[in-house]
C-alpha atoms as a PDB file:
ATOM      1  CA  UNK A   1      23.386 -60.609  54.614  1.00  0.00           C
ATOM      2  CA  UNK A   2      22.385 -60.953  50.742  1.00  0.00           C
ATOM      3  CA  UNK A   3      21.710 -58.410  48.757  1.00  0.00           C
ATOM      4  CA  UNK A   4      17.938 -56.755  48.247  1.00  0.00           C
ATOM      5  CA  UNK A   5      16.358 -57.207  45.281  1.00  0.00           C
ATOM      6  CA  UNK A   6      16.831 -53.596  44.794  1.00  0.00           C
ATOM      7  CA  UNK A   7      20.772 -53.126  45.435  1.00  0.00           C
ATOM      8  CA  UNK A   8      22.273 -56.262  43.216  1.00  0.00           C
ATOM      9  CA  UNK A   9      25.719 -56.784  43.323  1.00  0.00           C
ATOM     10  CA  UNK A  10      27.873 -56.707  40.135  1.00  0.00           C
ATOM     11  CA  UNK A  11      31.123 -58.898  40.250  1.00  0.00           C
ATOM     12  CA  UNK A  12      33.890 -56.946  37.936  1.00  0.00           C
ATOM     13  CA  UNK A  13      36.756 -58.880  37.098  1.00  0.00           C
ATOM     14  CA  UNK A  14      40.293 -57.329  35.980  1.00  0.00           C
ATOM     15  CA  UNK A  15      40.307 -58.362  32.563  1.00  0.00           C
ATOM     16  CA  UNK A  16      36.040 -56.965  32.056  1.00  0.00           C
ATOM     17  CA  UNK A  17      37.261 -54.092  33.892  1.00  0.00           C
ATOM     18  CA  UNK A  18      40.296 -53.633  31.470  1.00  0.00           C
ATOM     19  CA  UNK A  19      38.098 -54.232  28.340  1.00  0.00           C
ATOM     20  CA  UNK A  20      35.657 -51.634  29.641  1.00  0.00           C
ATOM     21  CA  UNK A  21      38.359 -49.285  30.179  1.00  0.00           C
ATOM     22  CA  UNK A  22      39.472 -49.719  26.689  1.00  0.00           C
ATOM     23  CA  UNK A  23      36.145 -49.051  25.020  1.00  0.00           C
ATOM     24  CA  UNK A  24      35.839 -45.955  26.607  1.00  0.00           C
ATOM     25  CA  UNK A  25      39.362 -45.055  25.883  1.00  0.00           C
ATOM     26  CA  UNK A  26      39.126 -45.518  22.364  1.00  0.00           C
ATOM     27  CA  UNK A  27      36.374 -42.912  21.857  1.00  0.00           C
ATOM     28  CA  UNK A  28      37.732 -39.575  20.816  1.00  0.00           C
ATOM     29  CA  UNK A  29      36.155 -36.745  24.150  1.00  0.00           C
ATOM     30  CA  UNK A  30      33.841 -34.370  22.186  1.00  0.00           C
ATOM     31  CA  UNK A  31      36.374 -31.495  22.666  1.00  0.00           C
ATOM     32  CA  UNK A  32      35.202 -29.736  19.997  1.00  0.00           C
ATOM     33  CA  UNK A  33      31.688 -29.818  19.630  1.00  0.00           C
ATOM     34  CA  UNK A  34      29.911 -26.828  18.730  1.00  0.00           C
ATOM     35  CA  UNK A  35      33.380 -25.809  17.734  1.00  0.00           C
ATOM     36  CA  UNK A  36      33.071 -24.906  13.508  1.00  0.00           C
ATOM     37  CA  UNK A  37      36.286 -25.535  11.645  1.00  0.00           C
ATOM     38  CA  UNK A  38      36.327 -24.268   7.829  1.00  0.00           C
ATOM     39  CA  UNK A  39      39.232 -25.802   5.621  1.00  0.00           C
ATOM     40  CA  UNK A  40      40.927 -24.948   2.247  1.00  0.00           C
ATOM     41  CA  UNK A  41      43.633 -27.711   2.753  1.00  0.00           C
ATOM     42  CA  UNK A  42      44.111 -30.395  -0.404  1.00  0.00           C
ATOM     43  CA  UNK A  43      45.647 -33.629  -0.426  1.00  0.00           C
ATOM     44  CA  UNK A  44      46.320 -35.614   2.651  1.00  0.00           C
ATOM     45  CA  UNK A  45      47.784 -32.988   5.817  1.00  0.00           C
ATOM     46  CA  UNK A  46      44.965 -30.564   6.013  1.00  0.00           C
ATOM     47  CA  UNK A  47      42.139 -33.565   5.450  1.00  0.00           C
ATOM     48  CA  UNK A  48      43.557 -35.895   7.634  1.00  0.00           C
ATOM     49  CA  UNK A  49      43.472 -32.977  10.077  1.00  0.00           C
ATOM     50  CA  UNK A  50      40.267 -32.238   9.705  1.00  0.00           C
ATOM     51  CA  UNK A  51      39.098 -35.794  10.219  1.00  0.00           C
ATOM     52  CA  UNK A  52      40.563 -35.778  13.418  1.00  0.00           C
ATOM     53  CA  UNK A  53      39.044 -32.310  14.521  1.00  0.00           C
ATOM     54  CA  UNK A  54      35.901 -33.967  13.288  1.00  0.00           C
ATOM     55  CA  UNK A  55      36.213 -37.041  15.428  1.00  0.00           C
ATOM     56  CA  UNK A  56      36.404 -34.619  18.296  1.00  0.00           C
ATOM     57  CA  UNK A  57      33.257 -33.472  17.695  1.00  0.00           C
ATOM     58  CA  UNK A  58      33.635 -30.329  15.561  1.00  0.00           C
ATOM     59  CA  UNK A  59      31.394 -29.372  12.794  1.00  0.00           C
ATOM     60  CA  UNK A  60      33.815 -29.111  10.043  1.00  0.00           C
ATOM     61  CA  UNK A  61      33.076 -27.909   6.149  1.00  0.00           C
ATOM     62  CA  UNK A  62      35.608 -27.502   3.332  1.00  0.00           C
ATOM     63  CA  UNK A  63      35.841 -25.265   0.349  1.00  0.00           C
ATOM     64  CA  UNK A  64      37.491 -26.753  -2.591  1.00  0.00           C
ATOM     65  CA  UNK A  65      38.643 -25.525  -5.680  1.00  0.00           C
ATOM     66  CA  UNK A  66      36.435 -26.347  -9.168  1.00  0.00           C
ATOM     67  CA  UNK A  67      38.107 -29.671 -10.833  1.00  0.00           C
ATOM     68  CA  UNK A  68      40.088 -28.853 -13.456  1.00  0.00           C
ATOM     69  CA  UNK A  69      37.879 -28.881 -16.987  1.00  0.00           C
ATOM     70  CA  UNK A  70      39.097 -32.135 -18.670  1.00  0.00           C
ATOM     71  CA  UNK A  71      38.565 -33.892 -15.159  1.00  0.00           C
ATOM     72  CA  UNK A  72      35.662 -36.805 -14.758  1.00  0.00           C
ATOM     73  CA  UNK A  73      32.592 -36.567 -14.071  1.00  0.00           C
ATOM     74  CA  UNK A  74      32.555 -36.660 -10.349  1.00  0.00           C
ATOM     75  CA  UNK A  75      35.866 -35.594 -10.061  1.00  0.00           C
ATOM     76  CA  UNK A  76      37.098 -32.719  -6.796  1.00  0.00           C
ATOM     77  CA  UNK A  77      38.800 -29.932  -7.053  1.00  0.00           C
ATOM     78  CA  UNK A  78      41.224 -31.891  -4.258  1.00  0.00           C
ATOM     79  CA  UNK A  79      43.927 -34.449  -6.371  1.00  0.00           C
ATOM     80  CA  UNK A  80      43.261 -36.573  -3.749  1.00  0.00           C
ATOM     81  CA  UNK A  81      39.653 -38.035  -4.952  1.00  0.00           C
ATOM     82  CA  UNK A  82      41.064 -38.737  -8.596  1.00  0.00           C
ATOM     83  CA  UNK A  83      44.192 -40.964  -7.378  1.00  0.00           C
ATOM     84  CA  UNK A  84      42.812 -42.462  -4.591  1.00  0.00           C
ATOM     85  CA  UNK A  85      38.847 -42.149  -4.487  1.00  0.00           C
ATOM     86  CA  UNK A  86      38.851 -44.541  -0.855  1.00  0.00           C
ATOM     87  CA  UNK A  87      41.261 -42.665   1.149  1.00  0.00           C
ATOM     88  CA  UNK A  88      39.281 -39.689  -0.078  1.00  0.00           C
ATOM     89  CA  UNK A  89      36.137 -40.976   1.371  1.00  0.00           C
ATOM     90  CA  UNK A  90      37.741 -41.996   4.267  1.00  0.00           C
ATOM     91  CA  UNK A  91      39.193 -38.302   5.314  1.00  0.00           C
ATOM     92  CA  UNK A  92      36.134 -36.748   4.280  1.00  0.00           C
ATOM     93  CA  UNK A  93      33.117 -38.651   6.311  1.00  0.00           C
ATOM     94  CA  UNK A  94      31.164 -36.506   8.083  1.00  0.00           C
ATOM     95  CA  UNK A  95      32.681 -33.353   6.036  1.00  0.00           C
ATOM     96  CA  UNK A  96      29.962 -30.804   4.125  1.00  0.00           C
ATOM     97  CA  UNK A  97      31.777 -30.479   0.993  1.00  0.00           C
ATOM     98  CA  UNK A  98      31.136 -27.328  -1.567  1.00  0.00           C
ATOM     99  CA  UNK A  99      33.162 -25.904  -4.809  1.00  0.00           C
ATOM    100  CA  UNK A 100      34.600 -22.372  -4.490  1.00  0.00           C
ATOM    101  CA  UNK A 101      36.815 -20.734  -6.912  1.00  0.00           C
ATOM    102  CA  UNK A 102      38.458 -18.071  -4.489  1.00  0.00           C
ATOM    103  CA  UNK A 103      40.013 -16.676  -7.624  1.00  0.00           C
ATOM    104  CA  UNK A 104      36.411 -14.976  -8.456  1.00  0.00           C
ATOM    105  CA  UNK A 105      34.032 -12.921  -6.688  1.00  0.00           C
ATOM    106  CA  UNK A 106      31.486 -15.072  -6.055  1.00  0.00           C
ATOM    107  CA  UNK A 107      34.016 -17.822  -4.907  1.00  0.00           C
ATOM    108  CA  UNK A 108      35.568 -14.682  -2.204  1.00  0.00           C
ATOM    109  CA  UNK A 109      32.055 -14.133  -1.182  1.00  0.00           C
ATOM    110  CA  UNK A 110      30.868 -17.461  -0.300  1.00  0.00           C
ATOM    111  CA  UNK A 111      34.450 -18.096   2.081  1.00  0.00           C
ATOM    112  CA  UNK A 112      33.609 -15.013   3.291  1.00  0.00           C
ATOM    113  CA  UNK A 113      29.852 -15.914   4.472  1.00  0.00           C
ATOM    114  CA  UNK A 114      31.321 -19.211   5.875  1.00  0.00           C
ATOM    115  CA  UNK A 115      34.111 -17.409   7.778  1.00  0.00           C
ATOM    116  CA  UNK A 116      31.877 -14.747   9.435  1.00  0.00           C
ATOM    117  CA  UNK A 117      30.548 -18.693  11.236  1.00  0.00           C
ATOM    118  CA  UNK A 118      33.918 -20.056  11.373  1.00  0.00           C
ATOM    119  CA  UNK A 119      35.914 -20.528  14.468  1.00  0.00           C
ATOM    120  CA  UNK A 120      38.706 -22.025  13.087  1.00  0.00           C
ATOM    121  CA  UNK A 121      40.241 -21.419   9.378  1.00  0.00           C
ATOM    122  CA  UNK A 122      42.761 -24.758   8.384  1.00  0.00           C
ATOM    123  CA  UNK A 123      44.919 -23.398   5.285  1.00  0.00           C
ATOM    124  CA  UNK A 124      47.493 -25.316   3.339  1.00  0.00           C
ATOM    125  CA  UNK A 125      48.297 -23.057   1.090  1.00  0.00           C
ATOM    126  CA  UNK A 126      51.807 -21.732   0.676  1.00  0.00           C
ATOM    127  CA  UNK A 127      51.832 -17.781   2.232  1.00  0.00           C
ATOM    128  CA  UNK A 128      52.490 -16.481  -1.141  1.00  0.00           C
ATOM    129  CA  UNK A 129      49.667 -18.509  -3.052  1.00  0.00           C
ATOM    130  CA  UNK A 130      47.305 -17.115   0.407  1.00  0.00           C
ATOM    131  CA  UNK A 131      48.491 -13.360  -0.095  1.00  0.00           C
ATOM    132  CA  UNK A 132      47.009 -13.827  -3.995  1.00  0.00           C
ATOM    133  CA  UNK A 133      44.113 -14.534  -2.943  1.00  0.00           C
ATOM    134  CA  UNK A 134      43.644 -11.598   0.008  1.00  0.00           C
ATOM    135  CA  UNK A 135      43.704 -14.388   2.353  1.00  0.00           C
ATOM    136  CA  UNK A 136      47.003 -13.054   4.748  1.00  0.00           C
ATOM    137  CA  UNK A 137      46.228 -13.310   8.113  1.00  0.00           C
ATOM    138  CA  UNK A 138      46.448  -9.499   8.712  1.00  0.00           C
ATOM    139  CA  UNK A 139      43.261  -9.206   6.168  1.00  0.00           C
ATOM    140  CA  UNK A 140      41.486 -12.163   8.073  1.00  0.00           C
ATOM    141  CA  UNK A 141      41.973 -11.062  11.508  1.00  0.00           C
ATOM    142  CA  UNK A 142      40.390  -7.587  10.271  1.00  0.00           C
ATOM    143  CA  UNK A 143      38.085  -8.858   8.958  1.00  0.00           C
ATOM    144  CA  UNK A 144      37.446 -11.753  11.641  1.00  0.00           C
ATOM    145  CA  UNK A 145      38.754 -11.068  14.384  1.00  0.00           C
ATOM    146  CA  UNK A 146      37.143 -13.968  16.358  1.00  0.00           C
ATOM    147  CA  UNK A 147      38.739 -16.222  14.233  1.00  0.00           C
ATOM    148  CA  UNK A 148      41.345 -18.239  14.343  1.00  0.00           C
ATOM    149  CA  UNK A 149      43.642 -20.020  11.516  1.00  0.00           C
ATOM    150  CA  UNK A 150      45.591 -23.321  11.485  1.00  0.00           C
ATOM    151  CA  UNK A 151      48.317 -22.779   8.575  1.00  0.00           C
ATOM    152  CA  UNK A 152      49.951 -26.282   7.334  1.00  0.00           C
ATOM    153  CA  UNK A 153      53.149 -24.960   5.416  1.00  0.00           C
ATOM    154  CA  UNK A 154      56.050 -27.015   4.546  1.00  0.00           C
ATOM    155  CA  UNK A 155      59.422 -25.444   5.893  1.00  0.00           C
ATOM    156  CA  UNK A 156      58.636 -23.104   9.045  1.00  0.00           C
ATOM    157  CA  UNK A 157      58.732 -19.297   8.848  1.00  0.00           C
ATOM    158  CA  UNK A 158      60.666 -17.624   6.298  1.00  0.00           C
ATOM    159  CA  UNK A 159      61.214 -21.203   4.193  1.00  0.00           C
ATOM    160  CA  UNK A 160      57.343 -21.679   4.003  1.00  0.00           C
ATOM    161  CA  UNK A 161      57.237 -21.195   0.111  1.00  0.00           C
ATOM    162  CA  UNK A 162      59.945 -23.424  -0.819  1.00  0.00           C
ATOM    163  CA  UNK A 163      58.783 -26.675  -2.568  1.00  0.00           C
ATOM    164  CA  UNK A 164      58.656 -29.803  -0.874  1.00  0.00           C
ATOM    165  CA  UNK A 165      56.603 -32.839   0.157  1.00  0.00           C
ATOM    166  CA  UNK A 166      56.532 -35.751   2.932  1.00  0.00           C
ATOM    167  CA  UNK A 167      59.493 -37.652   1.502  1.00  0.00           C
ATOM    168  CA  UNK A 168      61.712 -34.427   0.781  1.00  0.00           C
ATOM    169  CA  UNK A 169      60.917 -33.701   5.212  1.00  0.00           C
ATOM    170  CA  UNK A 170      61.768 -37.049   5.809  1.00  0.00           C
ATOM    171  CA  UNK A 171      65.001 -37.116   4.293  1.00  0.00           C
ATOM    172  CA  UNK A 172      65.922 -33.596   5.454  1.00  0.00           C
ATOM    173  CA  UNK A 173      65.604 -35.540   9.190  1.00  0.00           C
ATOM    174  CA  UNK A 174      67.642 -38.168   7.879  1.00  0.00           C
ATOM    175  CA  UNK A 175      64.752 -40.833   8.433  1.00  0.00           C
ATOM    176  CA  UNK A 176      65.523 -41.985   4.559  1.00  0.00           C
ATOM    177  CA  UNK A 177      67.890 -45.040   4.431  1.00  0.00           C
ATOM    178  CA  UNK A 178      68.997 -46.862   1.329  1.00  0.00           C
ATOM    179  CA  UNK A 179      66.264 -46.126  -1.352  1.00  0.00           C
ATOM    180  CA  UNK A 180      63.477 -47.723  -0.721  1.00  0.00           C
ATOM    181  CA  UNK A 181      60.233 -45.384   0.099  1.00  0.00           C
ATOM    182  CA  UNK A 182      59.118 -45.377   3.452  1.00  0.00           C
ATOM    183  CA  UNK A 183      56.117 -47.071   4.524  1.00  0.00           C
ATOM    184  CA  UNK A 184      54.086 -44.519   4.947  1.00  0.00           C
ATOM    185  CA  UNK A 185      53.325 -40.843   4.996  1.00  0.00           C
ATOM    186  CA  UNK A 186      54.751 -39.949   8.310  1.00  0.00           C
ATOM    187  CA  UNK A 187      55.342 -36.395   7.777  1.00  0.00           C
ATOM    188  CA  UNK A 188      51.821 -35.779   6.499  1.00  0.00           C
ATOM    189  CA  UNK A 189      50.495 -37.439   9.092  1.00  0.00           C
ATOM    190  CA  UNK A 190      52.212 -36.621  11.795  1.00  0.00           C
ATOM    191  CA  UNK A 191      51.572 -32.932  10.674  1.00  0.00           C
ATOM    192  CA  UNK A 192      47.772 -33.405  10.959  1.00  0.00           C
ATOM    193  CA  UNK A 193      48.241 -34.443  14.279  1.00  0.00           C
ATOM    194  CA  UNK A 194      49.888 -31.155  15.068  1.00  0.00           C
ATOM    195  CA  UNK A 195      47.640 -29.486  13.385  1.00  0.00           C
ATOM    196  CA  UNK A 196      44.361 -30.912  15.146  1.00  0.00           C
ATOM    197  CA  UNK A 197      46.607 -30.340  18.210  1.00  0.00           C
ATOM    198  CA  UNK A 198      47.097 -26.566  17.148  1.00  0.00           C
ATOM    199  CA  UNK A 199      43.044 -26.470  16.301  1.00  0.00           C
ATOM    200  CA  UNK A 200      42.346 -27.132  20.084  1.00  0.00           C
ATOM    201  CA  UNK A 201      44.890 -24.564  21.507  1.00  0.00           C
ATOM    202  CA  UNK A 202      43.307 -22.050  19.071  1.00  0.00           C
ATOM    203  CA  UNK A 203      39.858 -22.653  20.502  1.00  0.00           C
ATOM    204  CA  UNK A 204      41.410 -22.555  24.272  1.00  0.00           C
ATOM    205  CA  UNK A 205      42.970 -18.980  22.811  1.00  0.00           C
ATOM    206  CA  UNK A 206      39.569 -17.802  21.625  1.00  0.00           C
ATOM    207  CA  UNK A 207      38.052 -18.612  24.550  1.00  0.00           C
ATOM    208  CA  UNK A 208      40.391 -17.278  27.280  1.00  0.00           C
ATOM    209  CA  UNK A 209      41.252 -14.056  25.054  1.00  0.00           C
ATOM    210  CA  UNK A 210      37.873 -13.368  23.167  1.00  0.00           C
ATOM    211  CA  UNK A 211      40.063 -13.395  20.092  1.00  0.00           C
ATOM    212  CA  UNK A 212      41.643 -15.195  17.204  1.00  0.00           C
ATOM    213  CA  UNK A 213      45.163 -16.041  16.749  1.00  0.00           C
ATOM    214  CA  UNK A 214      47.031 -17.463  14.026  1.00  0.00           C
ATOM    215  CA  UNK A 215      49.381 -21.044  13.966  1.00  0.00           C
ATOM    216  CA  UNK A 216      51.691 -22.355  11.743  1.00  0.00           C
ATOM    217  CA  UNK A 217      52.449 -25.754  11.332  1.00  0.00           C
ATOM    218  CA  UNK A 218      55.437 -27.054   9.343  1.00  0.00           C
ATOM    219  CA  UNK A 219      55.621 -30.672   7.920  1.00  0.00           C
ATOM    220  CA  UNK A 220      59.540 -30.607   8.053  1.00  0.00           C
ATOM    221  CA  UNK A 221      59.175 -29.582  11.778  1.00  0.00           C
ATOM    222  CA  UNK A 222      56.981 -32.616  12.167  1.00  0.00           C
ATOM    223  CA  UNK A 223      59.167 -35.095  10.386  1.00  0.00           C
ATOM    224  CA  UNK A 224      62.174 -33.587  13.069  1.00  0.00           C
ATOM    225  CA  UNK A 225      59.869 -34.292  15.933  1.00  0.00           C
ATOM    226  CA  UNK A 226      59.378 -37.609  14.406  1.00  0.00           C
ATOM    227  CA  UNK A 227      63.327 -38.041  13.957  1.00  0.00           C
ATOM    228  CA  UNK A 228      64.326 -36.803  17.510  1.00  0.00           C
ATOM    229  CA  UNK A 229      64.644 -40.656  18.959  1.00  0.00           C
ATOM    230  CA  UNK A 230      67.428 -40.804  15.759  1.00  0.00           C
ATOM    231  CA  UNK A 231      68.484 -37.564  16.496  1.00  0.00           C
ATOM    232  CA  UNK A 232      69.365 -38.740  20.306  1.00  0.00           C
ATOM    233  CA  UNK A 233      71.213 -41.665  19.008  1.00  0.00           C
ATOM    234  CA  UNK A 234      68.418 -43.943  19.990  1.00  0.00           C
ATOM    235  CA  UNK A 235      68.192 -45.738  16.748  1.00  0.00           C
ATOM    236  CA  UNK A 236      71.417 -45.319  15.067  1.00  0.00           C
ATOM    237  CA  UNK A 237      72.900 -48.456  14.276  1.00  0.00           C
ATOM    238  CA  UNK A 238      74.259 -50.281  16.913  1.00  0.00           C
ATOM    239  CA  UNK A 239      72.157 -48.818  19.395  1.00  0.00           C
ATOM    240  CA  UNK A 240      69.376 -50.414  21.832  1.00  0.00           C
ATOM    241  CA  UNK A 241      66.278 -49.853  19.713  1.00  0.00           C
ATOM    242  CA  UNK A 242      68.678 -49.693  16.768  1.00  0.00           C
ATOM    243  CA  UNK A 243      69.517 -53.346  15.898  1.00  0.00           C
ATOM    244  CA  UNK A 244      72.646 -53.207  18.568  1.00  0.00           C
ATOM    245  CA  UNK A 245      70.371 -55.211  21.412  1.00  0.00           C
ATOM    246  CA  UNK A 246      69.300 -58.349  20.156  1.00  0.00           C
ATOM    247  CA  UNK A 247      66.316 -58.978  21.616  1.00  0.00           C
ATOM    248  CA  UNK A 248      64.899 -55.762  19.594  1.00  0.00           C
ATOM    249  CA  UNK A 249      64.870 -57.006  16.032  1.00  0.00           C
ATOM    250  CA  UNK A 250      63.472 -58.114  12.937  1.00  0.00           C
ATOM    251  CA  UNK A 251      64.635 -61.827  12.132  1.00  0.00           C
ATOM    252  CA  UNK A 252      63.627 -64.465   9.866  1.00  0.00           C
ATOM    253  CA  UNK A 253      61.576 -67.347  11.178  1.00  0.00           C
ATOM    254  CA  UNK A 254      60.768 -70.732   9.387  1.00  0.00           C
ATOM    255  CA  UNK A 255      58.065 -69.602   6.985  1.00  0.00           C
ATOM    256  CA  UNK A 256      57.923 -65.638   6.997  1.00  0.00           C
ATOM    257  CA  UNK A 257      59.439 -63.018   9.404  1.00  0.00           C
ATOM    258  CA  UNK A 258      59.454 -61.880  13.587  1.00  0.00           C
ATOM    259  CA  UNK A 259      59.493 -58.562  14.746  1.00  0.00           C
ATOM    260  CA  UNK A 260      60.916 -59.132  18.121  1.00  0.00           C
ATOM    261  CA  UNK A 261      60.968 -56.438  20.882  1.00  0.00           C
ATOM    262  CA  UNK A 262      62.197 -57.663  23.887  1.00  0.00           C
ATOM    263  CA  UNK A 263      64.218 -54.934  25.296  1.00  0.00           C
ATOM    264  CA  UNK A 264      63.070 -54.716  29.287  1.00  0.00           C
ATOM    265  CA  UNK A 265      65.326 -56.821  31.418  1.00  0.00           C
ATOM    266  CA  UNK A 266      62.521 -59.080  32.124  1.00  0.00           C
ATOM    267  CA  UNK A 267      61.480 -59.408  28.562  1.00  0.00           C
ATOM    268  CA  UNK A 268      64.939 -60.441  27.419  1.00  0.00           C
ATOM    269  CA  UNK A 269      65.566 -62.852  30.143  1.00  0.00           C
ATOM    270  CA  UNK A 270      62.235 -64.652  28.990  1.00  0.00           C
ATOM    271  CA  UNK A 271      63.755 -64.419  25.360  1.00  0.00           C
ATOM    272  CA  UNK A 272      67.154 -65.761  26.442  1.00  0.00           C
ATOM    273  CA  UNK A 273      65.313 -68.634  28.788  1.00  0.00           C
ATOM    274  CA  UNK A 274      63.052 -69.182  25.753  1.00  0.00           C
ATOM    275  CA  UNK A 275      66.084 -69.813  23.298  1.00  0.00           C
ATOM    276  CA  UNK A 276      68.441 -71.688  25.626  1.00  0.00           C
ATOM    277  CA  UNK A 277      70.822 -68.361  25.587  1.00  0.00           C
ATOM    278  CA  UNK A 278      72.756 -67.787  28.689  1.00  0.00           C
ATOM    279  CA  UNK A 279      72.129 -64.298  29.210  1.00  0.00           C
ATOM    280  CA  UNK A 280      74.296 -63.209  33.110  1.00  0.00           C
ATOM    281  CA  UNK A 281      73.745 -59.445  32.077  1.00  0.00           C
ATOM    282  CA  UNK A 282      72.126 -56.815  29.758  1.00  0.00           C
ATOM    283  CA  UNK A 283      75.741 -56.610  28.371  1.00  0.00           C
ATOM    284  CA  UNK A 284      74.804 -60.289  26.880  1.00  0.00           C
ATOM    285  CA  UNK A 285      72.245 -59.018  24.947  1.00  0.00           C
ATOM    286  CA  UNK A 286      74.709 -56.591  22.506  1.00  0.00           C
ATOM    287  CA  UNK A 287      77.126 -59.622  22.078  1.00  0.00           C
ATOM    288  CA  UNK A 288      77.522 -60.975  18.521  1.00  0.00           C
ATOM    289  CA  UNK A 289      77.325 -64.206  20.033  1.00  0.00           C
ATOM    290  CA  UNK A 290      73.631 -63.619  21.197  1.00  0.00           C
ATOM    291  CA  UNK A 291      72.293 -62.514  18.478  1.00  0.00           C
ATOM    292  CA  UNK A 292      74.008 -65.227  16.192  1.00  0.00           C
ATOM    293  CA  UNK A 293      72.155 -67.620  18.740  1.00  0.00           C
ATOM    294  CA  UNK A 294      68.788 -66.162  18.489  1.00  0.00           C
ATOM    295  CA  UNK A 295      68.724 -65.795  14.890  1.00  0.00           C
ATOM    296  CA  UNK A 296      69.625 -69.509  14.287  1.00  0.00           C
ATOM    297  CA  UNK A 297      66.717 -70.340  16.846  1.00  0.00           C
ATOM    298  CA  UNK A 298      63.960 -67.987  15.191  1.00  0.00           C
ATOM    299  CA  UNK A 299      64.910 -70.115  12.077  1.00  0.00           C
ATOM    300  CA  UNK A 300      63.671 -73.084  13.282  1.00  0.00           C
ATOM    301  CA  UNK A 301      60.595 -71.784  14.395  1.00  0.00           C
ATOM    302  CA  UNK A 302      57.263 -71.171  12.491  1.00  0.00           C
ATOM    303  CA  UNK A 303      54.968 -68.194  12.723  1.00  0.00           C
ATOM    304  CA  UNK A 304      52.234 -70.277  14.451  1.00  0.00           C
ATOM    305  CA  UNK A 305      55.034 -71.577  17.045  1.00  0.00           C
ATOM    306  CA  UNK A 306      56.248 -68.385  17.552  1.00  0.00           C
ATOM    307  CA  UNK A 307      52.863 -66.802  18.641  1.00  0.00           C
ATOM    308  CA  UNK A 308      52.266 -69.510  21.073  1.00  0.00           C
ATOM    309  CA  UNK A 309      55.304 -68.974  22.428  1.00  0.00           C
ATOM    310  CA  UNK A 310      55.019 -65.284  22.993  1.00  0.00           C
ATOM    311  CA  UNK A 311      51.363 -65.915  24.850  1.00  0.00           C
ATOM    312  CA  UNK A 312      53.093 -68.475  27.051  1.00  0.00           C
ATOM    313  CA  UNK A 313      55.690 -66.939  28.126  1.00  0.00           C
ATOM    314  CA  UNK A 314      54.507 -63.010  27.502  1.00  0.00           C
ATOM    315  CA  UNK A 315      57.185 -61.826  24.832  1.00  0.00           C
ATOM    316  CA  UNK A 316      56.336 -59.041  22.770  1.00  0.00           C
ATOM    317  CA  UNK A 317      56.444 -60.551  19.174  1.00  0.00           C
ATOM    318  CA  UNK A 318      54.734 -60.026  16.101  1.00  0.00           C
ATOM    319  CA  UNK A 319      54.860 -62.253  13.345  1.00  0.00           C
ATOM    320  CA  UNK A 320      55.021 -61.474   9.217  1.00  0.00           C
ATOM    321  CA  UNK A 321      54.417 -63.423   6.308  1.00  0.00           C
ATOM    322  CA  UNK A 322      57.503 -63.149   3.836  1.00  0.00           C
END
């Protein structure tokens, strides 16, 4: 029997039910709304942090230092707006900005009115530069005890005032080769995900304890979680996801480059079938042989052929321009 006017039917396909699924997925859950998080972190960590914390719905502010007095007009107290003014922006949408000098009164007085309203304090000062300022977390939690603070330090416990910075974190977690500079910022970033991550667990604290607690977070610690696949041998040289299977590479095509990542059984037998390589086991795939015959192929083969290829036979392929 059809349907009433006043029960239609809706006809949901996989791939609109996928999509859907997607959409949602991709916005952040409002896990921290009503939740107030007050930061003092420069540069990239602590910001990036609190864009995240803001994306979660928290109502975040941040206390910066005066620019120095030859600096633009314009200019922050965070380095970050003078040498890159879009990034800046970026971390900083949504964010109530205001000037402090915590080295005077009146700059102490102001975090102090913000912090009696704060739930969460995000610091990335080094402890000694923090205990100048009256700022140690035994003074705060006297003085607040319902709040919390997220401290982004380099090296973890007693190491937290040595000098450092993403690349030195990186290449203490050996994820430096050769000397080119890494493509990005991973320790900085990855660090602000810990943090954010450290943020919640602080307001889960609060709530089940009625009190604040204190959290460090270490960028050197996050470039060694970061390192641990190299750490278990996954991608030293020679190994699966470290140029020893050849299906999980970068080659060179006709006119730029492939990143090629077919590692799953499945994946490299459509590869091998693909390339008119006789693959009779996984073994196959680590033999100098294969990869000598796949990397001749991928020569002859353009971007544009490439991608077609990889939709028609579902590898996982990327091109790059040279």
């Amino acid at each position: 029997m059809p349907p009433t006017p006043a029960q239609p039917t809706t006809r949901k396909t996989a791939s609109s039910t996928a999509s859907t699924a997607t959409s949602v997925a991709a916005q952040p859950i409002q896990s921290l709304k009503g939740v107030r998080v007050l930061s003092l972190a420069l540069n990239l960590p602590g910001p990036a942090a609190l864009m995240r914390c803001r994306e979660m719905g928290a109502l975040c502010v941040k206390l910066e230092p005066p620019p120095p007095g030859d600096a633009p007009a314009g200019a922050s107290g965070d380095p970050m707006k003078l040498y890159n003014p879009t990034a800046y922006a970026a971390l900083h949408a949504g964010v109530r900005c205001a000037v402090a000098d915590l080295k005077t009164g009146r700059g102490q007085k102001l975090l102090h009115r913000e912090l009696a309203k704060t739930d969460v304090l995000l610091t990335s000062f080094r402890p000694a530069a923090l205990t100048k300022l009256g700022l140690t977390w035994k003074a705060l939690h006297k003085q607040h005890p319902h709040l919390s603070q997220v401290a982004i330090v380099g090296s973890p416990g007693e190491r937290a005032d040595e000098p450092g910075h993403d690349l030195t974190y990186l290449a203490q977690n050996d994820l430096i080769t050769g000397v080119d500079l890494p493509a990005t910022l991973y320790a900085d970033m990855g660090g602000s995900l810990m943090a954010s991550g450290a943020v919640l667990q602080a307001v889960m604290h609060q709530r089940a304890k009625g009190k604040g607690v204190f959290l460090e977070v270490a960028l050197s610690s996050a470039a060694g979680y970061l390192a641990l696949p190299r750490a278990w041998g996954l991608t030293q040289p020679g190994a699966a996801v470290g140029g020893g299977h050849a299906g999980y590479r970068v080659y060179r095509c006709k006119d730029g480059r492939v990143a090629l990542a077919a590692l799953e059984p499945h994946f490299a037998a459509s590869l091998c079938a693909a390339a008119g390589v006789a693959a009779s086991s996984m073994k196959t795939m680590f033999a100098p042989a294969t990869h000598a015959a796949i990397e001749a192929w991928l020569l002859g083969k353009t971007r544009k052929e490439l991608e077609k290829l990889a939709q028609d036979q579902d590898i996982p392929l990327h091109t790059l321009s040279n």
